[in-house]
N, C-alpha and C. Protein backbone atom coordinates (compact mmCIF):
# COMPACT_ATOMS: atom_id res chain seq x y z
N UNK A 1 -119.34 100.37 -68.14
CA UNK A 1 -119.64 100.55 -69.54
C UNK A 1 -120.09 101.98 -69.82
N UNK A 2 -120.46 102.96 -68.79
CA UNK A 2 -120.78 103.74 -68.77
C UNK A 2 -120.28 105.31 -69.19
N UNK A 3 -119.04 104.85 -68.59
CA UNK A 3 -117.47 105.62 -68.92
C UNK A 3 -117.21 105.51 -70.76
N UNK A 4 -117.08 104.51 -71.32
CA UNK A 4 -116.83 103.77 -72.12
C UNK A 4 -117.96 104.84 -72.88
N UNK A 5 -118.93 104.28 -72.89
CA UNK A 5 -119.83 105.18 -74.02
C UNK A 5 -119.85 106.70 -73.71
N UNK A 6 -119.61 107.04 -72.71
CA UNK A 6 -119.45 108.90 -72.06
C UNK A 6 -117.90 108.90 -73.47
N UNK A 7 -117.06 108.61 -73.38
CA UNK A 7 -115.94 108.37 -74.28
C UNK A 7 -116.10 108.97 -75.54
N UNK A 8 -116.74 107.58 -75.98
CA UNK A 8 -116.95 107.35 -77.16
C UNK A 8 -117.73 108.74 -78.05
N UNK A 9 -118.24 109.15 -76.96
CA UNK A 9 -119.24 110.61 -77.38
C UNK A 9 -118.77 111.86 -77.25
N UNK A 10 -118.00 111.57 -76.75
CA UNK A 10 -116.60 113.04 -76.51
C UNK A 10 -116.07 113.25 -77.61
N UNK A 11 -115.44 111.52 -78.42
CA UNK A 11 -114.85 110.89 -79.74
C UNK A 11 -115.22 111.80 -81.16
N UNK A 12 -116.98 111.58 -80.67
CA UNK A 12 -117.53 111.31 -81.77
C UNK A 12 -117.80 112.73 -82.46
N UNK A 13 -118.09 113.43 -81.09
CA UNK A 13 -117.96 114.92 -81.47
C UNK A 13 -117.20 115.54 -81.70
N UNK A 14 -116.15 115.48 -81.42
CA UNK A 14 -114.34 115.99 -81.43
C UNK A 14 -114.29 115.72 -83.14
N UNK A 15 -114.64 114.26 -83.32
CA UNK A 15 -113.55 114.03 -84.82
C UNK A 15 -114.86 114.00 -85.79
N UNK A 16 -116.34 113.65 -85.37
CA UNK A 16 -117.16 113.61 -86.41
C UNK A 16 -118.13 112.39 -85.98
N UNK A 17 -118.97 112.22 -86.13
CA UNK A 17 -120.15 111.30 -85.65
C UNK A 17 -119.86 109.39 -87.00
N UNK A 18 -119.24 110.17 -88.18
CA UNK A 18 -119.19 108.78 -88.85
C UNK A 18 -117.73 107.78 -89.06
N UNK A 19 -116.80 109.23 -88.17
CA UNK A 19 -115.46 108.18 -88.09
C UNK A 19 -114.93 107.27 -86.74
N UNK A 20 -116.18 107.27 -86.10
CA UNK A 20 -116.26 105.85 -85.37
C UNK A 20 -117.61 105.05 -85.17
N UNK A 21 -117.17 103.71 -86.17
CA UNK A 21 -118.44 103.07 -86.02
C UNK A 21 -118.66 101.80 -84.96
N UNK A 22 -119.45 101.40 -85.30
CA UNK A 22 -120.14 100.61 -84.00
C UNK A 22 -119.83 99.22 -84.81
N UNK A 23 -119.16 98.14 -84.58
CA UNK A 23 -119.12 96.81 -85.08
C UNK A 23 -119.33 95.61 -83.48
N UNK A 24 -119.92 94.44 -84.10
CA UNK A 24 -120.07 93.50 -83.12
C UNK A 24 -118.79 93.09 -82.18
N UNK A 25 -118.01 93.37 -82.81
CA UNK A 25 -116.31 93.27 -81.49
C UNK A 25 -116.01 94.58 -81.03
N UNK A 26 -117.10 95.51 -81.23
CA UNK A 26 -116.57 96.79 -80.58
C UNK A 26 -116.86 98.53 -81.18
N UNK A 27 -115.70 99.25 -81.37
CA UNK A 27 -115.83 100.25 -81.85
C UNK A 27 -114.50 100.09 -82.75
N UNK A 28 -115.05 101.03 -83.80
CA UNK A 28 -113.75 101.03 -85.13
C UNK A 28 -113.58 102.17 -85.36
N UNK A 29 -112.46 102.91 -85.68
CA UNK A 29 -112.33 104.23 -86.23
C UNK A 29 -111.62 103.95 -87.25
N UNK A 30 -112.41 104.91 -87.77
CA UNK A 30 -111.98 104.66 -89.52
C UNK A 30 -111.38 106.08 -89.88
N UNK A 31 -110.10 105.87 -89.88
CA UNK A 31 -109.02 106.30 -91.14
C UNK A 31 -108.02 106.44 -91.49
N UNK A 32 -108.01 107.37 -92.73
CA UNK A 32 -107.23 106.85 -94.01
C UNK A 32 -105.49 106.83 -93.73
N UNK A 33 -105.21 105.67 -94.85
CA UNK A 33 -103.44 105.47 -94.18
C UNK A 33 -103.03 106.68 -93.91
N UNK A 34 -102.78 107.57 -94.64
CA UNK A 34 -102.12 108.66 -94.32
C UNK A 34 -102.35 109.11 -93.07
N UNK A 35 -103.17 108.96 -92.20
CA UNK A 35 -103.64 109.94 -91.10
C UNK A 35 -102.92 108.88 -89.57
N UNK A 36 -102.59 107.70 -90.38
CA UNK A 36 -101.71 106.53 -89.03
C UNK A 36 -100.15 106.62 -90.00
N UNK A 37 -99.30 106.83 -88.52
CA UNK A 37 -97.88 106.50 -89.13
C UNK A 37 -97.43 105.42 -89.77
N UNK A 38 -97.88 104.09 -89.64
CA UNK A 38 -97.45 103.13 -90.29
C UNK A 38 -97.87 103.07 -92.20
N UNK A 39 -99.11 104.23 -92.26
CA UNK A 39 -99.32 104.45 -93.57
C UNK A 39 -98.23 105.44 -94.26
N UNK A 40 -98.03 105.89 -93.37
CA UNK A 40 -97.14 106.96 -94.16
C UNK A 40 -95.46 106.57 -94.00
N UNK A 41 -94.92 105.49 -93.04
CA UNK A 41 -93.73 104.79 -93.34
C UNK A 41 -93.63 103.64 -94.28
N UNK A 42 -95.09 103.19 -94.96
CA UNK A 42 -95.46 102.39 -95.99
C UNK A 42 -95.19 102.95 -97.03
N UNK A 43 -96.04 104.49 -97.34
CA UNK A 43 -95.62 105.08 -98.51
C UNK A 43 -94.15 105.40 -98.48
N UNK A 44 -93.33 105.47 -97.41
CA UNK A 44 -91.98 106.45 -97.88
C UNK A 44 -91.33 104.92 -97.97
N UNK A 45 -91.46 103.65 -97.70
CA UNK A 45 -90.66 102.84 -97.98
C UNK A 45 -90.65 102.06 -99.23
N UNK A 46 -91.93 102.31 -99.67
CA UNK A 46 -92.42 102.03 -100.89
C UNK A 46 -91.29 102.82 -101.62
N UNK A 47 -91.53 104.34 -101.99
CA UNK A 47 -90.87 105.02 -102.49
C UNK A 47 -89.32 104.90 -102.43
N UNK A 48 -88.68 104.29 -101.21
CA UNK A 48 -87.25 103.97 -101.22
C UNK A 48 -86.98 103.06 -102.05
N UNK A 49 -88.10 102.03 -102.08
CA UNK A 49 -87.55 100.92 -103.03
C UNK A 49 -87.56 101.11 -104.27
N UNK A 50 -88.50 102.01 -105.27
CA UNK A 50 -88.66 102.43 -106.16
C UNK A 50 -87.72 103.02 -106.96
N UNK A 51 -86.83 104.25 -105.71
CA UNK A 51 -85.79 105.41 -106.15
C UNK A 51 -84.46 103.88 -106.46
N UNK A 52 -84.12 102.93 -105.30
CA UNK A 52 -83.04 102.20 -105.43
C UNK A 52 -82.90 101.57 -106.70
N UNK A 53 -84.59 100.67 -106.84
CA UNK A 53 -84.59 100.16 -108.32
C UNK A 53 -84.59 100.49 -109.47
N UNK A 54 -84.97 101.67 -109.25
CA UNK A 54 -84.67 102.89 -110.45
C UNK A 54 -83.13 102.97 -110.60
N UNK A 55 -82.80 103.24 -109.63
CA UNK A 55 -81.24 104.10 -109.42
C UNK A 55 -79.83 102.43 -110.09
N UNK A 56 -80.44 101.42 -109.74
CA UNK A 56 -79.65 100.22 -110.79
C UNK A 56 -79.86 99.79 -111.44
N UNK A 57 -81.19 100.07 -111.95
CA UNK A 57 -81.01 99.60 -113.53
C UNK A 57 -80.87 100.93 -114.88
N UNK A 58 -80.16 102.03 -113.94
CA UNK A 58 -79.42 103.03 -114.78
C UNK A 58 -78.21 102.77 -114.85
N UNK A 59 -77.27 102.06 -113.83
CA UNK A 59 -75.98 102.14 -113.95
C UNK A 59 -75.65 100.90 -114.97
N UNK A 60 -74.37 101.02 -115.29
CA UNK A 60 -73.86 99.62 -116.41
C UNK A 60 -73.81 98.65 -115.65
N UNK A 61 -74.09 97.62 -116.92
CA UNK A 61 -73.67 96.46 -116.19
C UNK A 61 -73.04 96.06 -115.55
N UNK A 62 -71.14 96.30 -115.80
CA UNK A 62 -70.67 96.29 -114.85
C UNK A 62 -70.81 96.62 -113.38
N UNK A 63 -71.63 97.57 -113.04
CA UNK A 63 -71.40 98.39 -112.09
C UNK A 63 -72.63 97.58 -111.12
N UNK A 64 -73.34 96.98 -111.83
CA UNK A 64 -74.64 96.11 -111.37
C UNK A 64 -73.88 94.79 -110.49
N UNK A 65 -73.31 94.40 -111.59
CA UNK A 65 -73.05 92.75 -110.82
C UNK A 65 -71.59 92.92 -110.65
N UNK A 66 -70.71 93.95 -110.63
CA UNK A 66 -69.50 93.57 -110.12
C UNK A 66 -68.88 93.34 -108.67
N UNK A 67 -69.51 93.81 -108.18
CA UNK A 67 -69.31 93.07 -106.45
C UNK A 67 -70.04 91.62 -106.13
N UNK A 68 -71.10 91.29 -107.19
CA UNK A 68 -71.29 90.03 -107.12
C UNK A 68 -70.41 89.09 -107.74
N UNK A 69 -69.67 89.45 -108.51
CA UNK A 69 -68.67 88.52 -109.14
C UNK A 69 -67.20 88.35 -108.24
N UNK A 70 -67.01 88.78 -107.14
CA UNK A 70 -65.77 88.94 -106.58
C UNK A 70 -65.73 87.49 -106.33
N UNK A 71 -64.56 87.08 -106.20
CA UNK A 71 -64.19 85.11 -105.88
C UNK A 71 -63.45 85.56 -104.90
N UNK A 72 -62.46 86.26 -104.95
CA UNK A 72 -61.01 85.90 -103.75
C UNK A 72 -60.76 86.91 -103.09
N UNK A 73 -59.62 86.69 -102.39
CA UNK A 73 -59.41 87.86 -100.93
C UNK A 73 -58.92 89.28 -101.84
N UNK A 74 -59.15 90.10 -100.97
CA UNK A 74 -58.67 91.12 -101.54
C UNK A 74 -56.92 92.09 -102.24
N UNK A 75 -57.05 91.51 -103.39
CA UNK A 75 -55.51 91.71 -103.54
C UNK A 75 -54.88 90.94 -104.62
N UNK A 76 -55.88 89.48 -104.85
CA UNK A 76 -55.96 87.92 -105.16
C UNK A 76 -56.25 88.55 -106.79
N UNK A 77 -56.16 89.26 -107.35
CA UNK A 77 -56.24 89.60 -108.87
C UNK A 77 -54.83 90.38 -109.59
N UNK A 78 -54.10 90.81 -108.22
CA UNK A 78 -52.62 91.29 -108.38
C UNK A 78 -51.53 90.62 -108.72
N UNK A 79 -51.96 88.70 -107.72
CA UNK A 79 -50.46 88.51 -107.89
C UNK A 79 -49.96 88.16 -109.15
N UNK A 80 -48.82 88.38 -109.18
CA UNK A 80 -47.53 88.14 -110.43
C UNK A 80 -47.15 89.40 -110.79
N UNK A 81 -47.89 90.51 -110.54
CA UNK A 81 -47.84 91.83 -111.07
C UNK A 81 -46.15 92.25 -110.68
């Protein structure tokens, strides 16, 4: 345990004495999303979804649901032509 708190005090001085605290399951370091990658692939995926949903409900209608309306094989709107 000794190692462990020698650590923790290396930690504490390096990054700051209040961004690791002491909780009953242990030690916590506290911070902000931005400073962990999964915060900052949160914000940019956020933002992807935003630009996409933006980006279709500019185009026409058509252009929205026409690949959802397809019924038949490809070609299947030609024959008789």
């Amino acid at each position: 345990m000794g190692n462990l708190h020698s650590y923790v005090s290396k930690l504490r001085r390096l990054l700051g004495g209040d961004r690791i605290g002491r909780e009953p399951a242990g030690y916590r370091l506290r911070v902000a999303a931005e400073q962990v990658d999964i915060g900052r692939v949160e914000r940019h995926v956020t933002a992807a979804r935003a630009a996409a949903s933006s980006w279709r409900r500019s185009q026409p209608p058509w252009r929205r649901t026409g690949p959802c309306r397809w019924w038949g094989p490809v070609g299947s709107a030609r024959r008789g032509w």
